[in-house]
C-alpha atoms as a PDB file:
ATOM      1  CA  UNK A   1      23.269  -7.153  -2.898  1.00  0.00           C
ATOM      2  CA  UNK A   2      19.925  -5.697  -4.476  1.00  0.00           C
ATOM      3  CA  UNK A   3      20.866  -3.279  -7.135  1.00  0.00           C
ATOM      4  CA  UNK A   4      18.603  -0.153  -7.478  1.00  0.00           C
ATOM      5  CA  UNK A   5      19.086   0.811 -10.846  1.00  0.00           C
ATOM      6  CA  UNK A   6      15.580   1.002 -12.350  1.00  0.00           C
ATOM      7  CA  UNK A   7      14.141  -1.589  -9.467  1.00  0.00           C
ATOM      8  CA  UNK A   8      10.640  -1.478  -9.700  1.00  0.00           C
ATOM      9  CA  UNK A   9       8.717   0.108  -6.502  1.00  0.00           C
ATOM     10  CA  UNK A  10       5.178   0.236  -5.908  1.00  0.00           C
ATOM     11  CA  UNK A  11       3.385   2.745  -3.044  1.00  0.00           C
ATOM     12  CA  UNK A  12      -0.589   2.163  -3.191  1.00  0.00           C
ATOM     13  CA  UNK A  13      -2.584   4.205  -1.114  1.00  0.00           C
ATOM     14  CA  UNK A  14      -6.552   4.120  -0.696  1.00  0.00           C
ATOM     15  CA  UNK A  15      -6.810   7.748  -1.879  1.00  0.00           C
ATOM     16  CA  UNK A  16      -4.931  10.305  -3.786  1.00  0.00           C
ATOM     17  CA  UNK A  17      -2.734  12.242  -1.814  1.00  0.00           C
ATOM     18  CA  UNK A  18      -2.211   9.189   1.005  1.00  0.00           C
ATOM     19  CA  UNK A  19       0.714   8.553  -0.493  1.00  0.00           C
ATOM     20  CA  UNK A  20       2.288  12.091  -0.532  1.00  0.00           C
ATOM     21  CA  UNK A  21       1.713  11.685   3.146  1.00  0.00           C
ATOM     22  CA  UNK A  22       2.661   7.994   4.114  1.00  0.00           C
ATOM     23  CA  UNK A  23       6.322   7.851   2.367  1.00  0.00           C
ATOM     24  CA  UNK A  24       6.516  10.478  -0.673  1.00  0.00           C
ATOM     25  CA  UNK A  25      10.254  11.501   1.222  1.00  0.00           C
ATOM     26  CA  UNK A  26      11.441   7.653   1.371  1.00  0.00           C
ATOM     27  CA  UNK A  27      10.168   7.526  -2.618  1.00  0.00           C
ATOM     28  CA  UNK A  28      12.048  10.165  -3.446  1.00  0.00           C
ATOM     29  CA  UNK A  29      15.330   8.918  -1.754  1.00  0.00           C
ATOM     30  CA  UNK A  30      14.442   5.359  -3.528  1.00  0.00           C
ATOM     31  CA  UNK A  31      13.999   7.617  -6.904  1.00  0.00           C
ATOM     32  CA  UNK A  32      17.817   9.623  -6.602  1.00  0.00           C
ATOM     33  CA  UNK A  33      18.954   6.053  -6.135  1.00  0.00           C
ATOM     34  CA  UNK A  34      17.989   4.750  -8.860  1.00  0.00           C
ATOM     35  CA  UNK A  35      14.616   2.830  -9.070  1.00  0.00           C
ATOM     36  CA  UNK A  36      11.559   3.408 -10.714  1.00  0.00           C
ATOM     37  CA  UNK A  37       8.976   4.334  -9.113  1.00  0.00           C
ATOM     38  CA  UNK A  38       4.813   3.497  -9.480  1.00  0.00           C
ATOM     39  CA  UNK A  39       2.266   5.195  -7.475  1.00  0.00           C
ATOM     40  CA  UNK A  40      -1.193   3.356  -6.938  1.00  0.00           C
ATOM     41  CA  UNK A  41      -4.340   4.753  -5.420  1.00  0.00           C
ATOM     42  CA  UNK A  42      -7.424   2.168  -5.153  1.00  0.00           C
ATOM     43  CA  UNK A  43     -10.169   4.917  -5.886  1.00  0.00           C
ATOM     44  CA  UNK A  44      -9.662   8.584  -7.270  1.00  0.00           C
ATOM     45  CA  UNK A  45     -11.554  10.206  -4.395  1.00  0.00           C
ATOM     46  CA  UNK A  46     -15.173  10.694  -6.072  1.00  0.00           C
ATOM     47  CA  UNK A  47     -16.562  10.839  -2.245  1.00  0.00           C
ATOM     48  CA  UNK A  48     -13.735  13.905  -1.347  1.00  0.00           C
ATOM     49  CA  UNK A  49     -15.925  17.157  -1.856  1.00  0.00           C
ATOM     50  CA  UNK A  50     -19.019  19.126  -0.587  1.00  0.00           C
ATOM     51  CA  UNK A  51     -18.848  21.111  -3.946  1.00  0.00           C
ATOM     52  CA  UNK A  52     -18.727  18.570  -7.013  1.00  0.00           C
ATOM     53  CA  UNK A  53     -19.873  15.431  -7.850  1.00  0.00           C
ATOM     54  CA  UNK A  54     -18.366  11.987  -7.956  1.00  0.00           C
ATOM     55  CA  UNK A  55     -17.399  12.380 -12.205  1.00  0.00           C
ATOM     56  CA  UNK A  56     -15.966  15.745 -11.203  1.00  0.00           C
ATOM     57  CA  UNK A  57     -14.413  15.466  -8.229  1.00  0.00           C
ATOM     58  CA  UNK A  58     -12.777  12.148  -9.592  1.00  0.00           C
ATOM     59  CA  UNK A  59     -11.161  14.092 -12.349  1.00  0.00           C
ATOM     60  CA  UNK A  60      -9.893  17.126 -10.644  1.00  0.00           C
ATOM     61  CA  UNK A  61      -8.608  14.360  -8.217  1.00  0.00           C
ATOM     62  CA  UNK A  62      -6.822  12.736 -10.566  1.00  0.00           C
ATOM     63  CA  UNK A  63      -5.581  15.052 -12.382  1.00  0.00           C
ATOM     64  CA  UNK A  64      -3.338  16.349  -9.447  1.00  0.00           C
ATOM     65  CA  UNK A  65      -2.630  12.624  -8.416  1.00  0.00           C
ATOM     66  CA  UNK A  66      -1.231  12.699 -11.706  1.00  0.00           C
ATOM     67  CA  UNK A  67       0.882  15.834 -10.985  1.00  0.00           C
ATOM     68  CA  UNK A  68       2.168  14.556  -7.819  1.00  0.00           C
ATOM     69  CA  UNK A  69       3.210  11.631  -9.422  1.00  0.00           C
ATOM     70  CA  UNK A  70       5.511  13.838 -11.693  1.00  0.00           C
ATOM     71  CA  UNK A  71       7.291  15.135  -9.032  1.00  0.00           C
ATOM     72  CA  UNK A  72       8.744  11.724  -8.689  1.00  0.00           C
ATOM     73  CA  UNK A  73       8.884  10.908 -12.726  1.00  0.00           C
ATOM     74  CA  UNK A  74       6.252   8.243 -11.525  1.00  0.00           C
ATOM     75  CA  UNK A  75       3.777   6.134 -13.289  1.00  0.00           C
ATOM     76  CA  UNK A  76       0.470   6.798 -11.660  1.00  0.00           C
ATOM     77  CA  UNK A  77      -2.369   4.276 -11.632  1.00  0.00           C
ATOM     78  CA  UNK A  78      -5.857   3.830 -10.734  1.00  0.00           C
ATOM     79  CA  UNK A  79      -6.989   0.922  -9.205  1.00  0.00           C
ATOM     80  CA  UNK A  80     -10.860   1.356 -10.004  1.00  0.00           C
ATOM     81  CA  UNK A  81     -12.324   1.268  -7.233  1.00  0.00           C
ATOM     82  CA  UNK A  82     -14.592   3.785  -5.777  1.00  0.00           C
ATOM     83  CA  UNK A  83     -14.496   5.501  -1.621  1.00  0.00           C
ATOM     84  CA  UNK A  84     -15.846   3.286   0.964  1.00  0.00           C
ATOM     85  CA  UNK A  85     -16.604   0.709  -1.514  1.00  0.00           C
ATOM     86  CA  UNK A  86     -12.921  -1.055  -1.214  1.00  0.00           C
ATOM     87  CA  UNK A  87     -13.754  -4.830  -0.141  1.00  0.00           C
ATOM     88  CA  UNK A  88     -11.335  -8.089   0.490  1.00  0.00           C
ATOM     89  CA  UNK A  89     -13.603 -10.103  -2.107  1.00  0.00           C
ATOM     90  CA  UNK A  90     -12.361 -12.448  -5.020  1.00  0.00           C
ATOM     91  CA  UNK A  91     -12.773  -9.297  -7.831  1.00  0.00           C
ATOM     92  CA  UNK A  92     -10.842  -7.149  -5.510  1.00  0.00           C
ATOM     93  CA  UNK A  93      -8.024  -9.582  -5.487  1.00  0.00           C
ATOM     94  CA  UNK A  94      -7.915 -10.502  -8.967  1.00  0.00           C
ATOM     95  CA  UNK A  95      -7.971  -6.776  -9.645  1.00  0.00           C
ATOM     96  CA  UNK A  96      -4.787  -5.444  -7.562  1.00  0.00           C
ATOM     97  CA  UNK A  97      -2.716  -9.227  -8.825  1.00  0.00           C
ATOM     98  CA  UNK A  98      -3.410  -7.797 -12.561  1.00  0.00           C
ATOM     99  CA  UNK A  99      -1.823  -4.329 -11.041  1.00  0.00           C
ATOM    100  CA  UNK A 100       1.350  -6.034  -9.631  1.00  0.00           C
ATOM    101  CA  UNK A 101       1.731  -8.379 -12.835  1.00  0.00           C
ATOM    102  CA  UNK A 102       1.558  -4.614 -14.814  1.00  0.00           C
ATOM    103  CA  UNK A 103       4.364  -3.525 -12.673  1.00  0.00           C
ATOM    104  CA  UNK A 104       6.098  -6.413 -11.345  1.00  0.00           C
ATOM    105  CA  UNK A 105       7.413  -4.539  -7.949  1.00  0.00           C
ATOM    106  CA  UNK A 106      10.053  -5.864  -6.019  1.00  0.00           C
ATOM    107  CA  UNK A 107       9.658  -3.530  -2.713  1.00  0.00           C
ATOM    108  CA  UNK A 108       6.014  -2.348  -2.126  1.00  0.00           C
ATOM    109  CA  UNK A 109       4.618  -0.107   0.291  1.00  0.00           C
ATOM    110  CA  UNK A 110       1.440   0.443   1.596  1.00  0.00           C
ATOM    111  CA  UNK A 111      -1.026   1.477   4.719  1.00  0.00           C
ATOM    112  CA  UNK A 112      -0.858  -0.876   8.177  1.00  0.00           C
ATOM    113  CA  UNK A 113      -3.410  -2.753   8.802  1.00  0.00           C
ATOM    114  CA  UNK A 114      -4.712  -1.283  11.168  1.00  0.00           C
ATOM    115  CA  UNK A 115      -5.569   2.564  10.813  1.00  0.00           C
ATOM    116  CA  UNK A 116      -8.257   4.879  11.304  1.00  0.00           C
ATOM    117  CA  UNK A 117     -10.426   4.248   8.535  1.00  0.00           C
ATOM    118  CA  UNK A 118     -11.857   1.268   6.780  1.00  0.00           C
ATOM    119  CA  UNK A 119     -10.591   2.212   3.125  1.00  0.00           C
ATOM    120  CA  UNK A 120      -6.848   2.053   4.417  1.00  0.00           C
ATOM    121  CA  UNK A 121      -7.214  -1.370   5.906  1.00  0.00           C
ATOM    122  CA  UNK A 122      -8.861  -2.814   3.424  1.00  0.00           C
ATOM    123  CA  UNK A 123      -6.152  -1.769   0.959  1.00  0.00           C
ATOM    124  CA  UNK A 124      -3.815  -2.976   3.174  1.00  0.00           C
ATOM    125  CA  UNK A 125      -5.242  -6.371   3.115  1.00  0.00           C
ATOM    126  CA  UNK A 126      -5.523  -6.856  -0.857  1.00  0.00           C
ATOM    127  CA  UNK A 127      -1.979  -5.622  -1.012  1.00  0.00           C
ATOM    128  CA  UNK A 128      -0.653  -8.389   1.272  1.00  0.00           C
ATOM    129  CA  UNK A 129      -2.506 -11.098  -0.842  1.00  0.00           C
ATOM    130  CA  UNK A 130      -1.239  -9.261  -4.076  1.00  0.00           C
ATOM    131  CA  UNK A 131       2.004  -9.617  -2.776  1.00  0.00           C
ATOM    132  CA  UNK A 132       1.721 -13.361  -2.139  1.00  0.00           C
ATOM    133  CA  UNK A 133      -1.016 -14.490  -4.908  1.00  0.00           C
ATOM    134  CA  UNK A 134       0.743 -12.322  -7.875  1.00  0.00           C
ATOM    135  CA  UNK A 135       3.533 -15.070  -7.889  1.00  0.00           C
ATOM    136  CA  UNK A 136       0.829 -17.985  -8.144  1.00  0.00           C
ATOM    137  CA  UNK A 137       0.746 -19.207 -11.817  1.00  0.00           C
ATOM    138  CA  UNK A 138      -2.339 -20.937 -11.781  1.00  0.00           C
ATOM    139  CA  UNK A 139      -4.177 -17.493 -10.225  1.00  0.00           C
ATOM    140  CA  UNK A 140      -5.683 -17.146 -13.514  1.00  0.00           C
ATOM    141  CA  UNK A 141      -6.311 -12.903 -13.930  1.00  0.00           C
ATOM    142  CA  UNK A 142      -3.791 -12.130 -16.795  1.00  0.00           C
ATOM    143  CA  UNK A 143      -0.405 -10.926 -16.850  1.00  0.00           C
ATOM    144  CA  UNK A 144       2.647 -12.794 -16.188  1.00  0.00           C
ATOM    145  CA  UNK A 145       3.486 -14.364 -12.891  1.00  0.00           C
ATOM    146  CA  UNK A 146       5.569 -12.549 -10.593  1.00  0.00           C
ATOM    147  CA  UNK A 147       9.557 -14.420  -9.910  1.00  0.00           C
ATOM    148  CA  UNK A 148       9.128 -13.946  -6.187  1.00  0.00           C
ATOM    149  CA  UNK A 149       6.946 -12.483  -3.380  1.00  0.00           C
ATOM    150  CA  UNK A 150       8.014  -9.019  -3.178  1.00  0.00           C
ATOM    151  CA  UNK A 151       9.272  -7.351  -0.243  1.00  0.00           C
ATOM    152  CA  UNK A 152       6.228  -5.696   1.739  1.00  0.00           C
ATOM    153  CA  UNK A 153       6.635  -2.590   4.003  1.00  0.00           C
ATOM    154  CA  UNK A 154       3.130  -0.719   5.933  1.00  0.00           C
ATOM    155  CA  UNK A 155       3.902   3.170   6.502  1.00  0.00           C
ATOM    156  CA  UNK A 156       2.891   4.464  10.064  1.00  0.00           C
ATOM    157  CA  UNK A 157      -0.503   5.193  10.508  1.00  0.00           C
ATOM    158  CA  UNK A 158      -1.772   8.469  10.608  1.00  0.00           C
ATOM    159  CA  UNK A 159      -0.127  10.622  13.403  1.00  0.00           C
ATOM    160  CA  UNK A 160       1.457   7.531  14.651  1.00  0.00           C
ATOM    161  CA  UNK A 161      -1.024   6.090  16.583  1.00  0.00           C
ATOM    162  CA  UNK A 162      -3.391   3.180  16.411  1.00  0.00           C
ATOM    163  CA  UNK A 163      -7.389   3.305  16.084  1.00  0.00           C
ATOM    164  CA  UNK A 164      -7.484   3.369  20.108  1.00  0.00           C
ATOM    165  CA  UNK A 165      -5.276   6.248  20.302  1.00  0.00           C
ATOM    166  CA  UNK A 166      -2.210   4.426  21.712  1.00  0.00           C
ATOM    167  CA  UNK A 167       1.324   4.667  20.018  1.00  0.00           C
ATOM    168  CA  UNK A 168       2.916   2.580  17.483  1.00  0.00           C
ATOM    169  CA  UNK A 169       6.595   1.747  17.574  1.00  0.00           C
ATOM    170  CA  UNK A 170       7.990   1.038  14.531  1.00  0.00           C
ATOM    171  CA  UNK A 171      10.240  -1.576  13.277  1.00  0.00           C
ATOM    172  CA  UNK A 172      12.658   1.365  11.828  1.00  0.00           C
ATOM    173  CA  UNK A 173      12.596   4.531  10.184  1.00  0.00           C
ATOM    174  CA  UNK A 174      14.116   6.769   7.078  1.00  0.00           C
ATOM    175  CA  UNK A 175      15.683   9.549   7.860  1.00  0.00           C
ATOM    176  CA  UNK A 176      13.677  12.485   5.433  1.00  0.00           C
ATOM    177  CA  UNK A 177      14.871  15.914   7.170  1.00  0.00           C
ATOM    178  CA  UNK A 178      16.374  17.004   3.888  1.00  0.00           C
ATOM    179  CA  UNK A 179      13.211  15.981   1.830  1.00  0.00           C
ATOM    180  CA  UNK A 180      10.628  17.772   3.788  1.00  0.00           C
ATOM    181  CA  UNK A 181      10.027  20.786   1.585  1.00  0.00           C
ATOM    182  CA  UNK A 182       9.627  18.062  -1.189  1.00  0.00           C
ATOM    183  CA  UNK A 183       7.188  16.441   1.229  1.00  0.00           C
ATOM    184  CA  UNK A 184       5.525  19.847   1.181  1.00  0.00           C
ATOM    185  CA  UNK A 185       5.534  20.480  -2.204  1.00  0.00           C
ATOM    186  CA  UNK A 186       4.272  16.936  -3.516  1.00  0.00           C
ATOM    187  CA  UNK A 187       1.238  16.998  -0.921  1.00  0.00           C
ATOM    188  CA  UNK A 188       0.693  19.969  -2.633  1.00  0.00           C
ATOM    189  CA  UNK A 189      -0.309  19.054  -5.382  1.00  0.00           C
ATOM    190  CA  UNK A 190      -3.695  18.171  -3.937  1.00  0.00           C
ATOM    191  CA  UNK A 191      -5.578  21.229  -3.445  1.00  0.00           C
ATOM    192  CA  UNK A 192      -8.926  19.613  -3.358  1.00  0.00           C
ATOM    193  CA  UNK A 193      -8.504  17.308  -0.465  1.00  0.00           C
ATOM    194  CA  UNK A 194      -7.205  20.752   1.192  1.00  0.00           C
ATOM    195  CA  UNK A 195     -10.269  21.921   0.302  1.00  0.00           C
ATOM    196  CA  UNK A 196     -12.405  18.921   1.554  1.00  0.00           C
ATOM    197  CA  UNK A 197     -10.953  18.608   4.391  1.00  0.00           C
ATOM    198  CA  UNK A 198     -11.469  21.977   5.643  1.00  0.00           C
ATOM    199  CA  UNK A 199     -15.013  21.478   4.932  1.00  0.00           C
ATOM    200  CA  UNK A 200     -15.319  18.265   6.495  1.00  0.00           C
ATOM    201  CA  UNK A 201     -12.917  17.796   9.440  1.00  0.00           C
ATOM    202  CA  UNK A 202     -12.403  21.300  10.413  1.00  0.00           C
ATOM    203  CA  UNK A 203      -8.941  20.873   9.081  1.00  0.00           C
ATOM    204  CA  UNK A 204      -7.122  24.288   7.520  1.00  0.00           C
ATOM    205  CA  UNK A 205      -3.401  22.968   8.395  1.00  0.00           C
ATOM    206  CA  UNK A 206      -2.972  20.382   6.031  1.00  0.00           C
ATOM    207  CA  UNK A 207       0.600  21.096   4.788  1.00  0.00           C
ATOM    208  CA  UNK A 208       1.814  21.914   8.760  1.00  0.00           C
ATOM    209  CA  UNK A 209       0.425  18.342   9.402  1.00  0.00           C
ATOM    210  CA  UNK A 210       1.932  16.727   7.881  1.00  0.00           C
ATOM    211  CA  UNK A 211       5.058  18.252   8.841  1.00  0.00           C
ATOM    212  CA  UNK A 212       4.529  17.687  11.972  1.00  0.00           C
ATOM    213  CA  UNK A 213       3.822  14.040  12.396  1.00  0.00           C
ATOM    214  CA  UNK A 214       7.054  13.565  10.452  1.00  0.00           C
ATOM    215  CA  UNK A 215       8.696  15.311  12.779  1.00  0.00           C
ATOM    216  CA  UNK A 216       6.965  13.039  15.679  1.00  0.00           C
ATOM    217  CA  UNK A 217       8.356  10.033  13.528  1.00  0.00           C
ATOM    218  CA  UNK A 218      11.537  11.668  13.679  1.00  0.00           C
ATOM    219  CA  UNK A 219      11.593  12.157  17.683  1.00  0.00           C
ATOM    220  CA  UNK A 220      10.701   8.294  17.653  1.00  0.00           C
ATOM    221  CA  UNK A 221      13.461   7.539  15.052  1.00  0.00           C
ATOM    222  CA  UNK A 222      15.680   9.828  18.040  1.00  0.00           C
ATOM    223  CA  UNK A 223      14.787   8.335  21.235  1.00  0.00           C
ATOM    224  CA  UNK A 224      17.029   6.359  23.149  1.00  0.00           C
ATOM    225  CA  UNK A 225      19.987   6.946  20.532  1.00  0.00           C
ATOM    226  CA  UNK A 226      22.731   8.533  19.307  1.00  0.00           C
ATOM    227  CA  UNK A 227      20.991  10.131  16.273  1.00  0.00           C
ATOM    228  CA  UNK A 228      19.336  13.296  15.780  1.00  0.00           C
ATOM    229  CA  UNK A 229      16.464  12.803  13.144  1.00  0.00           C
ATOM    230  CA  UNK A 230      14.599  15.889  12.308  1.00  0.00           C
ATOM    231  CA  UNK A 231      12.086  13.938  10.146  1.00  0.00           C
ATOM    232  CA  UNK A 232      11.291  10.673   9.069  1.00  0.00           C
ATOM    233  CA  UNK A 233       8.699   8.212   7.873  1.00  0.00           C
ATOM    234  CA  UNK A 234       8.290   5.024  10.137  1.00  0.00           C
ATOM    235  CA  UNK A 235       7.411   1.662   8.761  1.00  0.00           C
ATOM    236  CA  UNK A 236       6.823  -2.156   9.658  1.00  0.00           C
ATOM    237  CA  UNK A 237       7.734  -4.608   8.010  1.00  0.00           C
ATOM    238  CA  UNK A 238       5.728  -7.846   7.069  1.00  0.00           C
ATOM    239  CA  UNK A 239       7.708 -10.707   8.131  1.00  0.00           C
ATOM    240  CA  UNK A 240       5.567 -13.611   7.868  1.00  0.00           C
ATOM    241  CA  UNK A 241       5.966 -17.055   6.448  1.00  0.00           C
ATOM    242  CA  UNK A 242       7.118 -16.776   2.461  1.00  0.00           C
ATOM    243  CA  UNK A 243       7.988 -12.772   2.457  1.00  0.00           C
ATOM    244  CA  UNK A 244      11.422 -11.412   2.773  1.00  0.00           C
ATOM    245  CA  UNK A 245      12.739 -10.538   6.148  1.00  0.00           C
ATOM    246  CA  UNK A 246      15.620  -8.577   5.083  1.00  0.00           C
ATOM    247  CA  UNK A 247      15.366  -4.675   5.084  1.00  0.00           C
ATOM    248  CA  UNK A 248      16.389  -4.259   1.497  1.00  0.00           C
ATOM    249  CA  UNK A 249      15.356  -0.517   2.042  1.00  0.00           C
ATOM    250  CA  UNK A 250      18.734  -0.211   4.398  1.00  0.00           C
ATOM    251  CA  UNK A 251      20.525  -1.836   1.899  1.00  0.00           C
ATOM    252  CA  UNK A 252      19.299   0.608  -0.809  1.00  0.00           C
ATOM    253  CA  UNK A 253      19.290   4.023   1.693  1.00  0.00           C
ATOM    254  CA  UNK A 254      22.457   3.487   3.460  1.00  0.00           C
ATOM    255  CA  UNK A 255      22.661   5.666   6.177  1.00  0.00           C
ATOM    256  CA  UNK A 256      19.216   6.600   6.169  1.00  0.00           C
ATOM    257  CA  UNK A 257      17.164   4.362   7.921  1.00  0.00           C
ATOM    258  CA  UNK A 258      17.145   3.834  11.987  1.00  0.00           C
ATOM    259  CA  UNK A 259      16.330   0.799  13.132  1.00  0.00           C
ATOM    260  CA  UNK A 260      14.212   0.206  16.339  1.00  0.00           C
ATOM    261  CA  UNK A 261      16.677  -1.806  18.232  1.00  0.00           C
ATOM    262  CA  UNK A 262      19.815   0.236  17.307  1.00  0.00           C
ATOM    263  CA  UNK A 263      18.486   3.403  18.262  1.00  0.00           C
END
């Protein structure tokens, strides 16, 4: 039996505030339990405004990445890339294995591979091979050599859905109806993406949102069982060749998480 008393998690999200939305709740659960908790975003946003430019958007941006992080008595970190310039390349790689040798995670989490833009997936795919070439000894980029391939969970994309529109069923879900208003609070944090995307998507709802594809998560979390869920976050879990297959998050949140077939 894992024990979570300062276990080392890692969420990495493509942008600041991505992670606030993908699994800030579960985080925080993982957090009351016990572990510590890193936050990761590959770039700092320098692309997310109308109003400043890259240097100064990129600060303000991190700034309240920084803040959110707080919340959560997280380390933050920056992976140094920049918007729309995230790449599956050998520097890429090297970069986000010296990341995981800095924290040495043993549960990460992370976008699905498949979402609705190009930035997500693309950190989704360098934190697979993290994941998997982190542990290799002779994958010369610095830093100590991870014990073991870490356990590797992708949030639900974006309003549950994939990039054709059609819905996603998850492998299982964490119950967060109790750590919505921390939800709330955390996204918070990052006014200028409010900003931005009211400017650019037409978007003045950005709290109520995200409420309310938590609370679709939690309907799917519901259906065809016995419990309620008011909220949740759904996730998959990578199950391939060398990773774990055991949902150390149910062992870690017990009574929290739903799995697909049991519902």
């Amino acid at each position: 039996m894992i024990q979570a008393q300062d276990l080392p998690i890692l969420a990495v999200g493509a942008h600041p505030d991505d992670v606030e939305m993908m699994c800030s709740g579960t985080l925080s659960l993982l957090r009351d339990a016990g572990c510590k908790i890193h936050i990761a975003t590959m770039t700092l946003g320098d692309c997310g405004s109308s109003e400043h430019p890259p240097d100064e958007i990129s600060r303000i941006r991190r700034e309240e990445a920084e803040a959110a992080a707080e919340m959560l008595d997280a380390e933050y970190h920056w992976g140094g890339f920049q918007d729309f310039c995230i790449f599956n390349d050998d520097s890429a790689n090297r970069a986000l294995t010296g990341l995981f040798r800095e924290v040495e995670p043993r549960i990460v989490l992370t976008h699905p591979p498949e979402d609705y833009i190009s930035d997500h997936e693309a950190t989704s795919r360098l934190v697979r091979n993290a994941c998997f070439y982190a542990p290799v000894p002779n994958y010369h980029d610095g830093g100590r050599a991870l014990a073991e391939v870490p356990w590797l969970f992708y949030a639900a994309p974006l309003e549950g859905i994939d990039i054709f529109g059609n819905p996603v069923d998850c492998h299982f879900w964490i119950d967060v109806g109790d750590r919505i208003d921390f939800k709330k609070r955390m996204l918070a944090c990052h006014q200028s993406q409010r900003d931005w995307l009211k400017k650019h998507h037409g978007m003045d709802e950005y709290l109520d949102s995200m409420v309310r594809w938590a609370r679709l998560q939690g309907e799917g979390a519901s259906s065809g069982g016995d419990t309620e869920v008011t909220h949740a976050e759904g996730f998959l879990q990578h199950r391939g060749h060398a990773y774990p297959r055991d949902n150390v998050l149910s062992q870690l949140l017990t009574g929290r998480v739903v799995e697909r077939d049991a519902r």
